[in-house]
C-alpha atoms as a PDB file:
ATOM      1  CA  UNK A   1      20.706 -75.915  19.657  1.00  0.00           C
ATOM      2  CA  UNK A   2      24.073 -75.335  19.743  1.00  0.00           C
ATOM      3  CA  UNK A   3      25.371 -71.587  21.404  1.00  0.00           C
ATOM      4  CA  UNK A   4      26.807 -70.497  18.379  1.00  0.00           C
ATOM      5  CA  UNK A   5      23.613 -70.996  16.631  1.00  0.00           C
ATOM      6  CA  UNK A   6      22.108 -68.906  19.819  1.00  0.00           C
ATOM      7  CA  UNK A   7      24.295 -65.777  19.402  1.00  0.00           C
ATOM      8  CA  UNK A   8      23.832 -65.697  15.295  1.00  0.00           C
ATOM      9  CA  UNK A   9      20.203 -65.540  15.829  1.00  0.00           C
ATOM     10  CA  UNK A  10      19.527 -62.032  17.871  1.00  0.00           C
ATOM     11  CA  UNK A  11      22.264 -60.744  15.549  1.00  0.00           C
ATOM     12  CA  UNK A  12      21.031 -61.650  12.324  1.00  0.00           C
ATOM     13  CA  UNK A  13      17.324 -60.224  13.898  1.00  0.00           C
ATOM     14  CA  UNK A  14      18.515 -56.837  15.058  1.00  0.00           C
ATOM     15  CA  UNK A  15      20.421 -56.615  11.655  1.00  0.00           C
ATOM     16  CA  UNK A  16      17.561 -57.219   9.480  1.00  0.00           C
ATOM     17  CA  UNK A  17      15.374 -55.339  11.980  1.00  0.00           C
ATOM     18  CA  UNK A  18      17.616 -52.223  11.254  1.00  0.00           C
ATOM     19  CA  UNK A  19      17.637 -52.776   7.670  1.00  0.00           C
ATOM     20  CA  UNK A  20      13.660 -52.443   7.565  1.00  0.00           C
ATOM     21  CA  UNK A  21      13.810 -49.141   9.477  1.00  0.00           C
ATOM     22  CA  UNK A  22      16.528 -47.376   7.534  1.00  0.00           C
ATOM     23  CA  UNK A  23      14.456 -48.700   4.034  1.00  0.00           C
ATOM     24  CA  UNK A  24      11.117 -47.221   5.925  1.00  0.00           C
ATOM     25  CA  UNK A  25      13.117 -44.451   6.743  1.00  0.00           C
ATOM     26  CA  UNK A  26      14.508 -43.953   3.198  1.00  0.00           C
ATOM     27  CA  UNK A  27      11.181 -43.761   1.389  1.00  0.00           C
ATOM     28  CA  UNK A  28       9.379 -41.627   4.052  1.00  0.00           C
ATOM     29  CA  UNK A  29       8.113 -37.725   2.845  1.00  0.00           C
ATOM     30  CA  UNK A  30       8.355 -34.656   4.497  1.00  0.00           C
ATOM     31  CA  UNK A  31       7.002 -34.395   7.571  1.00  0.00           C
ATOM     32  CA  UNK A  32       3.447 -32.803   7.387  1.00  0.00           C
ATOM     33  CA  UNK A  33       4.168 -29.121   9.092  1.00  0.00           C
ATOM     34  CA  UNK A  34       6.813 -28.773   6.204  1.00  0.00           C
ATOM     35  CA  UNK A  35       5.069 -30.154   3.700  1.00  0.00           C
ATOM     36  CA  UNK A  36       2.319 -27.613   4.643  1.00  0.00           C
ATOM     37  CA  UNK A  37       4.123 -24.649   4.768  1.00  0.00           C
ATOM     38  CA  UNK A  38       6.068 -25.395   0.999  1.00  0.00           C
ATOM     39  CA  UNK A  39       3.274 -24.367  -0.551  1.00  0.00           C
ATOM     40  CA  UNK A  40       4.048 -22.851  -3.592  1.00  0.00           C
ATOM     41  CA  UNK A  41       1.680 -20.416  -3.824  1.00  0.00           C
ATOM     42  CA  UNK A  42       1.644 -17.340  -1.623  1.00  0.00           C
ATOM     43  CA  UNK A  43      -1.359 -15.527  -0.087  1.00  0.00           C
ATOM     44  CA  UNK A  44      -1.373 -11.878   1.111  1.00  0.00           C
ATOM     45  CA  UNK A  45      -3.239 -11.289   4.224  1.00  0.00           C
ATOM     46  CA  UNK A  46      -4.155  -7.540   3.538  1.00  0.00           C
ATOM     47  CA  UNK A  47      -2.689  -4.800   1.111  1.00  0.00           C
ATOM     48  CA  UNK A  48       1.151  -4.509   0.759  1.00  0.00           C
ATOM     49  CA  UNK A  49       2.607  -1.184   0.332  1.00  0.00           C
ATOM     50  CA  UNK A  50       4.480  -0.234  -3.037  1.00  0.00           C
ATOM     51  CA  UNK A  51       3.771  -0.526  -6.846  1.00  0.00           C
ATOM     52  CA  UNK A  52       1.503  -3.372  -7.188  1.00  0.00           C
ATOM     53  CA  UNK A  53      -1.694  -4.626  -9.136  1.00  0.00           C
ATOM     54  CA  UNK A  54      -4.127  -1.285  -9.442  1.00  0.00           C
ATOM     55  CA  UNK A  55      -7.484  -0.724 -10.957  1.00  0.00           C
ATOM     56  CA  UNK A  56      -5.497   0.197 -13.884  1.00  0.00           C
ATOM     57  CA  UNK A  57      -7.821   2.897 -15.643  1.00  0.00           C
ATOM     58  CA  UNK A  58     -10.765   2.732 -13.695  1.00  0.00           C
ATOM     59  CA  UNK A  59     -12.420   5.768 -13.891  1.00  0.00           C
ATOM     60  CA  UNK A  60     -13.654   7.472 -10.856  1.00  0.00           C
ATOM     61  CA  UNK A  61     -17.789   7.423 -10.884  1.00  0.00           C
ATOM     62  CA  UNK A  62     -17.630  10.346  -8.524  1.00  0.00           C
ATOM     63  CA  UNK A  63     -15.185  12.494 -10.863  1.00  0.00           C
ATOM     64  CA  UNK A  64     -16.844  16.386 -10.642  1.00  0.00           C
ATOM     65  CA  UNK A  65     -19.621  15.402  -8.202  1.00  0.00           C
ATOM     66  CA  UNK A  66     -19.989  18.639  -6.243  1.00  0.00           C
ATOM     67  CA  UNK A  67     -21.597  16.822  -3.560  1.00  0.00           C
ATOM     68  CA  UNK A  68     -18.657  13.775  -3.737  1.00  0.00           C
ATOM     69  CA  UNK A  69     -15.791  16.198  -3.366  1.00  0.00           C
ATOM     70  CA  UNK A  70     -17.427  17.644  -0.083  1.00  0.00           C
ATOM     71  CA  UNK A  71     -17.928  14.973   0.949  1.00  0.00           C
ATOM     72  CA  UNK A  72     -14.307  13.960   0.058  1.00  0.00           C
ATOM     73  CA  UNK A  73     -13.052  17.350   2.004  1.00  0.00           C
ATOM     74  CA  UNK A  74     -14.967  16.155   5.144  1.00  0.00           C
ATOM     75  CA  UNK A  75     -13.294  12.968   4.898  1.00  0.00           C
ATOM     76  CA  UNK A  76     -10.294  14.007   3.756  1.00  0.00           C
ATOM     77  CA  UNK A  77     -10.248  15.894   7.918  1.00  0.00           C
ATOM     78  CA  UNK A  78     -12.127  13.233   9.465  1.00  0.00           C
ATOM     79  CA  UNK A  79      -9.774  10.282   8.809  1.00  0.00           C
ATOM     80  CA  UNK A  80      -6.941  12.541   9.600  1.00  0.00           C
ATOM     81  CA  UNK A  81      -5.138  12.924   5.631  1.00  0.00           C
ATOM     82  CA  UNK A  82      -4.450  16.813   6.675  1.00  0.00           C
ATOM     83  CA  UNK A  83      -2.147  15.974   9.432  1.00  0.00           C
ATOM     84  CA  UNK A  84       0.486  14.775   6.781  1.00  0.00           C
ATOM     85  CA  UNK A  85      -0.564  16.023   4.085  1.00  0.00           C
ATOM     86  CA  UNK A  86      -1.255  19.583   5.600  1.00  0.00           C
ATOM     87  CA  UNK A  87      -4.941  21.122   5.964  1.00  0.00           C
ATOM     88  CA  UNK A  88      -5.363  21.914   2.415  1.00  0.00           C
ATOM     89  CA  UNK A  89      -3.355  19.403   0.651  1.00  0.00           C
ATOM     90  CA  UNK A  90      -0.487  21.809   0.517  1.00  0.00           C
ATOM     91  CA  UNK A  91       2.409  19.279   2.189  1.00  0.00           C
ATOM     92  CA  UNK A  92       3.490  18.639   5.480  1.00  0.00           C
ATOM     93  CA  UNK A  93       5.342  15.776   6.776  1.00  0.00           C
ATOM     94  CA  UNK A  94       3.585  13.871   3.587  1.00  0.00           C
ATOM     95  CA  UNK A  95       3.577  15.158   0.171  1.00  0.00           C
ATOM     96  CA  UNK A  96       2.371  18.540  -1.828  1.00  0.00           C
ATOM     97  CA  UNK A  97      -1.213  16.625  -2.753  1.00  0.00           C
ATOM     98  CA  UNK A  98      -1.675  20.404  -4.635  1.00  0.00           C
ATOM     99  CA  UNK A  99       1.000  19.973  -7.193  1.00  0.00           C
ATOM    100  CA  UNK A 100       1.845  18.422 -10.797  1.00  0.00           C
ATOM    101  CA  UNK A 101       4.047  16.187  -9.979  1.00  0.00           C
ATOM    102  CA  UNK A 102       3.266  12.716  -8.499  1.00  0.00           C
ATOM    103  CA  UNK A 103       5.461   9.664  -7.809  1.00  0.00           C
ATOM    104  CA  UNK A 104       3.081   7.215  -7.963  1.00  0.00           C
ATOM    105  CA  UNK A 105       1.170   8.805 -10.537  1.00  0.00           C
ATOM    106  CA  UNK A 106      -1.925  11.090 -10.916  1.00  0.00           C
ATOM    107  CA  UNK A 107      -4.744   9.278 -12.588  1.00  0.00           C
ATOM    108  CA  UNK A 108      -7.806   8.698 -10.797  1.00  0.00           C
ATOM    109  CA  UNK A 109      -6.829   5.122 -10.711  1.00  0.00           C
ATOM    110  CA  UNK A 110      -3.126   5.362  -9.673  1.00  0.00           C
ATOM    111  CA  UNK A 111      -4.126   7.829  -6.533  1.00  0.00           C
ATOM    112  CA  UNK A 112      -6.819   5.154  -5.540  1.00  0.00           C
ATOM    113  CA  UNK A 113      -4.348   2.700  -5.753  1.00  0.00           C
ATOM    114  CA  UNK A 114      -1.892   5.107  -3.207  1.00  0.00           C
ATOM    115  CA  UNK A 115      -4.764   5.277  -0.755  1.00  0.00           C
ATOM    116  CA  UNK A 116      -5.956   2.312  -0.910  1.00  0.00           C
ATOM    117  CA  UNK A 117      -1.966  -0.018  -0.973  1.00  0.00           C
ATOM    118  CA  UNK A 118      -0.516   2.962   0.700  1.00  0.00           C
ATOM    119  CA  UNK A 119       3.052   3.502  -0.520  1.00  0.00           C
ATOM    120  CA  UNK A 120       6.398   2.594   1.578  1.00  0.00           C
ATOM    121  CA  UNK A 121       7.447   5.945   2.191  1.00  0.00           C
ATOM    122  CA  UNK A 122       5.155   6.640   5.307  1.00  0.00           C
ATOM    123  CA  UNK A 123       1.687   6.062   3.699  1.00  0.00           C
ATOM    124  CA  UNK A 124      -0.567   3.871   5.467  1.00  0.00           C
ATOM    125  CA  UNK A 125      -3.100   1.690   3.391  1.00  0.00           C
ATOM    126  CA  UNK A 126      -6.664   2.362   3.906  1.00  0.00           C
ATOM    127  CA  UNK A 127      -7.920  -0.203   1.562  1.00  0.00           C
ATOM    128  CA  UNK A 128      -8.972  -2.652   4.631  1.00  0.00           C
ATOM    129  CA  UNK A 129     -10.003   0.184   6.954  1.00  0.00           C
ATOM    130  CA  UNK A 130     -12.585   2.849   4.209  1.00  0.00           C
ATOM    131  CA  UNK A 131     -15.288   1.975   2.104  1.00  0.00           C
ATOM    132  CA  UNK A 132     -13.846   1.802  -1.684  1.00  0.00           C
ATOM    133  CA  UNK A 133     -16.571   4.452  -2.058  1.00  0.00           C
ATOM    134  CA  UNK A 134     -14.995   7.023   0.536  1.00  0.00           C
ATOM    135  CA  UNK A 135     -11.690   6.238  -1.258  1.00  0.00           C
ATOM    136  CA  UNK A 136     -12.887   7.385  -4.483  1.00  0.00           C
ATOM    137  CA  UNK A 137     -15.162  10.871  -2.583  1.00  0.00           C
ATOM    138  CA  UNK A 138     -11.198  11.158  -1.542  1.00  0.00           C
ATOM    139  CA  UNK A 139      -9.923  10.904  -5.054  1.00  0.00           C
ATOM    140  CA  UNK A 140     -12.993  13.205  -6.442  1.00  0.00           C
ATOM    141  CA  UNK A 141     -11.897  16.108  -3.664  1.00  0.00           C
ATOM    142  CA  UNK A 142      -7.929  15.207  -4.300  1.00  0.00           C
ATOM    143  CA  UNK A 143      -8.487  15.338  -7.900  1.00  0.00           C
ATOM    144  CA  UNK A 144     -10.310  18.660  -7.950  1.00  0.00           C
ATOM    145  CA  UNK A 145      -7.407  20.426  -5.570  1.00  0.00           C
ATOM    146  CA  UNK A 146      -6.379  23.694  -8.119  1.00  0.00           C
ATOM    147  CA  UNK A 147      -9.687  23.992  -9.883  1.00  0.00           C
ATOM    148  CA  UNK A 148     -12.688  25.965  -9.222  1.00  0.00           C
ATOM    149  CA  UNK A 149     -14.556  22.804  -8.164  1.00  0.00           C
ATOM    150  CA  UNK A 150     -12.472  22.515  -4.948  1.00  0.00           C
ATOM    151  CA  UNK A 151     -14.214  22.531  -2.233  1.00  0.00           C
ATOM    152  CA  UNK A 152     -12.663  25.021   0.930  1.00  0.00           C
ATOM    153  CA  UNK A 153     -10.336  26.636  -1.239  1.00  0.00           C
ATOM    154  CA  UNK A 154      -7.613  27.909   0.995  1.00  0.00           C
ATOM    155  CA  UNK A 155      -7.493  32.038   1.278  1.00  0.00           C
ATOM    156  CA  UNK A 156      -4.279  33.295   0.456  1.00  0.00           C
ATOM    157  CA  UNK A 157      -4.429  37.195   1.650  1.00  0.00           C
ATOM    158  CA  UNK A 158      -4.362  39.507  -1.226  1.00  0.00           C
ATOM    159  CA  UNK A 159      -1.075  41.032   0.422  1.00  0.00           C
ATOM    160  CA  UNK A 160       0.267  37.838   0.290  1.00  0.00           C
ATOM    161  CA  UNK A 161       0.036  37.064  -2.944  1.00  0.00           C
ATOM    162  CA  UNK A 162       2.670  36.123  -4.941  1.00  0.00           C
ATOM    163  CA  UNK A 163       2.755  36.986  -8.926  1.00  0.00           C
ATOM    164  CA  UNK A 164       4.400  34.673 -11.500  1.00  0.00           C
ATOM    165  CA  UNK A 165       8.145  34.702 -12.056  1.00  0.00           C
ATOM    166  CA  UNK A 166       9.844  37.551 -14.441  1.00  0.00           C
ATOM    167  CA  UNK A 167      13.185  38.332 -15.240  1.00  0.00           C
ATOM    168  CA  UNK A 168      12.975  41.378 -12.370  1.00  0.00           C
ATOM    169  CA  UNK A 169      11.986  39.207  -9.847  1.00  0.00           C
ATOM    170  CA  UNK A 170      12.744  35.704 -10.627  1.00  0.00           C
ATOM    171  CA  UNK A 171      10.895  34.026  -7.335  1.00  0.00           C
ATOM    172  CA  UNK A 172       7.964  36.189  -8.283  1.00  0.00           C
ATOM    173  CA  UNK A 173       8.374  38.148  -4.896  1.00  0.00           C
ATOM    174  CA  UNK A 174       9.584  42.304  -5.401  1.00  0.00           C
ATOM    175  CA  UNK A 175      12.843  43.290  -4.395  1.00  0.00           C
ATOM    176  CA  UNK A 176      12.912  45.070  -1.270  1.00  0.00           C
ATOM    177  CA  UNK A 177      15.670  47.976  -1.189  1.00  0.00           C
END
Protein backbone atom coordinates (compact mmCIF):
# COMPACT_ATOMS: atom_id res chain seq x y z
CA UNK A 1 0.00 0.00 0.00
CA UNK A 2 1.20 3.04 -0.99
CA UNK A 3 1.63 6.05 2.05
CA UNK A 4 -0.72 8.21 0.56
CA UNK A 5 -3.26 5.55 0.62
CA UNK A 6 -2.04 5.16 4.51
CA UNK A 7 -2.73 8.78 5.58
CA UNK A 8 -6.35 8.95 3.59
CA UNK A 9 -7.43 6.04 5.55
CA UNK A 10 -7.38 7.28 9.48
CA UNK A 11 -8.70 10.51 7.95
CA UNK A 12 -11.52 9.38 6.07
CA UNK A 13 -12.26 7.02 9.55
CA UNK A 14 -12.15 9.79 12.10
CA UNK A 15 -14.28 11.87 9.57
CA UNK A 16 -17.00 9.48 9.18
CA UNK A 17 -16.55 8.49 12.84
CA UNK A 18 -17.46 12.19 13.71
CA UNK A 19 -20.21 12.32 11.34
CA UNK A 20 -22.02 9.31 13.23
CA UNK A 21 -21.67 11.11 16.58
CA UNK A 22 -22.88 14.56 15.61
CA UNK A 23 -26.09 12.54 13.63
CA UNK A 24 -26.45 10.47 17.17
CA UNK A 25 -26.05 13.59 18.74
CA UNK A 26 -28.62 15.42 16.56
CA UNK A 27 -31.53 13.06 17.13
CA UNK A 28 -30.89 12.52 20.90
CA UNK A 29 -33.92 13.89 23.58
CA UNK A 30 -33.66 15.66 26.58
CA UNK A 31 -31.76 14.35 29.04
CA UNK A 32 -33.97 12.42 31.61
CA UNK A 33 -33.71 14.92 34.87
CA UNK A 34 -35.17 17.61 32.40
CA UNK A 35 -37.40 15.70 30.79
CA UNK A 36 -38.72 14.83 34.31
CA UNK A 37 -39.05 17.99 35.72
CA UNK A 38 -41.09 19.58 32.29
CA UNK A 39 -43.91 18.10 33.38
CA UNK A 40 -46.70 19.97 32.46
CA UNK A 41 -48.80 19.49 35.10
CA UNK A 42 -48.20 20.97 38.53
CA UNK A 43 -48.85 19.41 41.96
CA UNK A 44 -49.29 21.36 45.24
CA UNK A 45 -47.69 19.82 48.17
CA UNK A 46 -50.10 21.32 50.88
CA UNK A 47 -52.59 24.38 50.88
CA UNK A 48 -51.44 27.69 49.24
CA UNK A 49 -52.51 30.84 50.77
CA UNK A 50 -54.92 33.31 48.79
CA UNK A 51 -58.24 33.02 46.80
CA UNK A 52 -58.32 29.59 45.55
CA UNK A 53 -60.73 26.52 44.96
CA UNK A 54 -63.27 26.52 48.23
CA UNK A 55 -66.10 24.31 49.25
CA UNK A 56 -68.08 26.80 47.45
CA UNK A 57 -71.53 26.70 49.42
CA UNK A 58 -71.04 23.99 51.64
CA UNK A 59 -73.05 24.43 54.42
CA UNK A 60 -71.70 24.05 57.84
CA UNK A 61 -73.38 20.68 59.57
CA UNK A 62 -72.50 22.21 62.89
CA UNK A 63 -74.29 25.71 62.09
CA UNK A 64 -76.30 26.59 65.72
CA UNK A 65 -75.01 23.49 67.55
CA UNK A 66 -74.81 24.82 71.10
CA UNK A 67 -72.53 22.15 71.96
CA UNK A 68 -70.30 22.79 68.41
CA UNK A 69 -69.78 26.46 69.12
CA UNK A 70 -68.29 25.57 72.66
CA UNK A 71 -66.59 23.50 71.53
CA UNK A 72 -65.47 25.95 68.75
CA UNK A 73 -64.68 28.69 71.71
CA UNK A 74 -62.39 26.07 73.40
CA UNK A 75 -60.67 25.61 70.26
CA UNK A 76 -60.82 28.77 69.09
CA UNK A 77 -58.09 29.40 72.70
CA UNK A 78 -56.53 26.16 72.45
CA UNK A 79 -54.97 26.43 68.97
CA UNK A 80 -54.06 29.93 69.80
CA UNK A 81 -56.76 32.09 67.12
CA UNK A 82 -57.14 34.76 70.19
CA UNK A 83 -53.61 35.80 70.11
CA UNK A 84 -54.27 37.56 66.66
CA UNK A 85 -57.41 37.76 66.53
CA UNK A 86 -57.83 39.07 70.21
CA UNK A 87 -59.61 36.94 73.10
CA UNK A 88 -63.03 37.48 71.90
CA UNK A 89 -62.70 37.87 68.27
CA UNK A 90 -62.60 41.59 68.68
CA UNK A 91 -59.06 42.26 66.54
CA UNK A 92 -55.65 42.37 67.42
CA UNK A 93 -52.71 42.06 65.28
CA UNK A 94 -55.31 39.92 62.93
CA UNK A 95 -58.64 41.07 61.98
CA UNK A 96 -62.11 42.29 63.83
CA UNK A 97 -63.57 38.40 63.49
CA UNK A 98 -66.79 40.44 65.36
CA UNK A 99 -67.66 42.66 62.50
CA UNK A 100 -69.69 42.88 59.05
CA UNK A 101 -67.26 43.27 56.95
CA UNK A 102 -64.99 40.46 55.61
CA UNK A 103 -62.34 40.39 52.85
CA UNK A 104 -62.47 37.07 52.04
CA UNK A 105 -65.99 36.75 52.59
CA UNK A 106 -68.44 35.62 55.35
CA UNK A 107 -70.25 32.50 54.35
CA UNK A 108 -69.78 29.47 56.23
CA UNK A 109 -67.92 28.19 53.29
CA UNK A 110 -65.66 31.19 52.44
CA UNK A 111 -64.43 31.43 56.36
CA UNK A 112 -63.65 27.59 56.15
CA UNK A 113 -61.87 28.20 53.21
CA UNK A 114 -59.71 31.26 55.27
CA UNK A 115 -58.91 28.75 57.98
CA UNK A 116 -58.36 26.09 56.28
CA UNK A 117 -55.89 27.98 52.86
CA UNK A 118 -55.09 30.67 55.29
CA UNK A 119 -54.87 34.01 53.47
CA UNK A 120 -51.43 35.93 52.53
CA UNK A 121 -51.81 38.64 54.81
CA UNK A 122 -50.43 36.81 58.01
CA UNK A 123 -52.93 33.87 58.20
CA UNK A 124 -51.52 30.57 58.57
CA UNK A 125 -53.40 27.52 56.96
CA UNK A 126 -54.68 24.97 59.26
CA UNK A 127 -56.12 22.75 56.68
CA UNK A 128 -53.04 20.12 57.06
CA UNK A 129 -52.65 20.65 60.81
CA UNK A 130 -57.00 20.43 62.32
CA UNK A 131 -59.49 17.99 61.71
CA UNK A 132 -61.97 19.52 58.88
CA UNK A 133 -64.42 18.89 61.75
CA UNK A 134 -62.64 21.33 64.34
CA UNK A 135 -62.49 23.77 61.37
CA UNK A 136 -66.09 23.85 60.94
CA UNK A 137 -66.80 23.80 65.46
CA UNK A 138 -64.45 27.04 64.53
CA UNK A 139 -66.74 28.34 61.87
CA UNK A 140 -70.03 27.36 64.08
CA UNK A 141 -68.42 29.58 67.22
CA UNK A 142 -67.00 32.35 64.51
CA UNK A 143 -70.25 32.41 62.87
CA UNK A 144 -72.33 32.86 66.01
CA UNK A 145 -69.88 35.93 67.33
CA UNK A 146 -72.85 38.96 67.84
CA UNK A 147 -75.76 36.67 68.51
CA UNK A 148 -77.20 35.31 71.57
CA UNK A 149 -75.84 31.84 70.69
CA UNK A 150 -72.22 32.97 71.35
CA UNK A 151 -70.69 31.25 73.60
CA UNK A 152 -68.42 33.56 76.45
CA UNK A 153 -69.91 36.63 75.42
CA UNK A 154 -67.46 39.29 76.39
CA UNK A 155 -68.79 41.74 79.45
CA UNK A 156 -68.67 45.16 78.52
CA UNK A 157 -69.26 47.15 82.03
CA UNK A 158 -72.52 48.88 82.08
CA UNK A 159 -70.43 52.22 82.67
CA UNK A 160 -68.75 51.47 79.73
CA UNK A 161 -71.22 51.23 77.50
CA UNK A 162 -71.44 53.06 74.59
CA UNK A 163 -75.04 54.10 72.99
CA UNK A 164 -75.60 54.41 69.21
CA UNK A 165 -74.56 57.52 67.32
CA UNK A 166 -76.97 60.82 67.32
CA UNK A 167 -76.59 64.06 66.00
CA UNK A 168 -75.49 65.31 69.85
CA UNK A 169 -72.95 62.95 70.11
CA UNK A 170 -71.92 61.64 66.84
CA UNK A 171 -69.29 58.78 68.24
CA UNK A 172 -72.10 57.77 70.53
CA UNK A 173 -69.89 58.83 73.62
CA UNK A 174 -71.45 62.26 75.80
CA UNK A 175 -69.69 65.34 75.65
CA UNK A 176 -67.77 66.05 78.61
CA UNK A 177 -67.73 69.95 79.56
Amino acid sequence: MSTHLQTRIPIAASFCAIAFFVALGCNSSKPPIVAASASPESVNVGPIPGAQAEPVGQLNPYAGNAVAIADGRRLFNWYNCSGCHGGHGGGGMGPSLRDETWIYGNRDDQVFASIAQGRSKGMPSWGTKIPQSQIWELVAYIKSMRTPQEADPPNEPADEKVGPPTPQMPSGVPVTQ
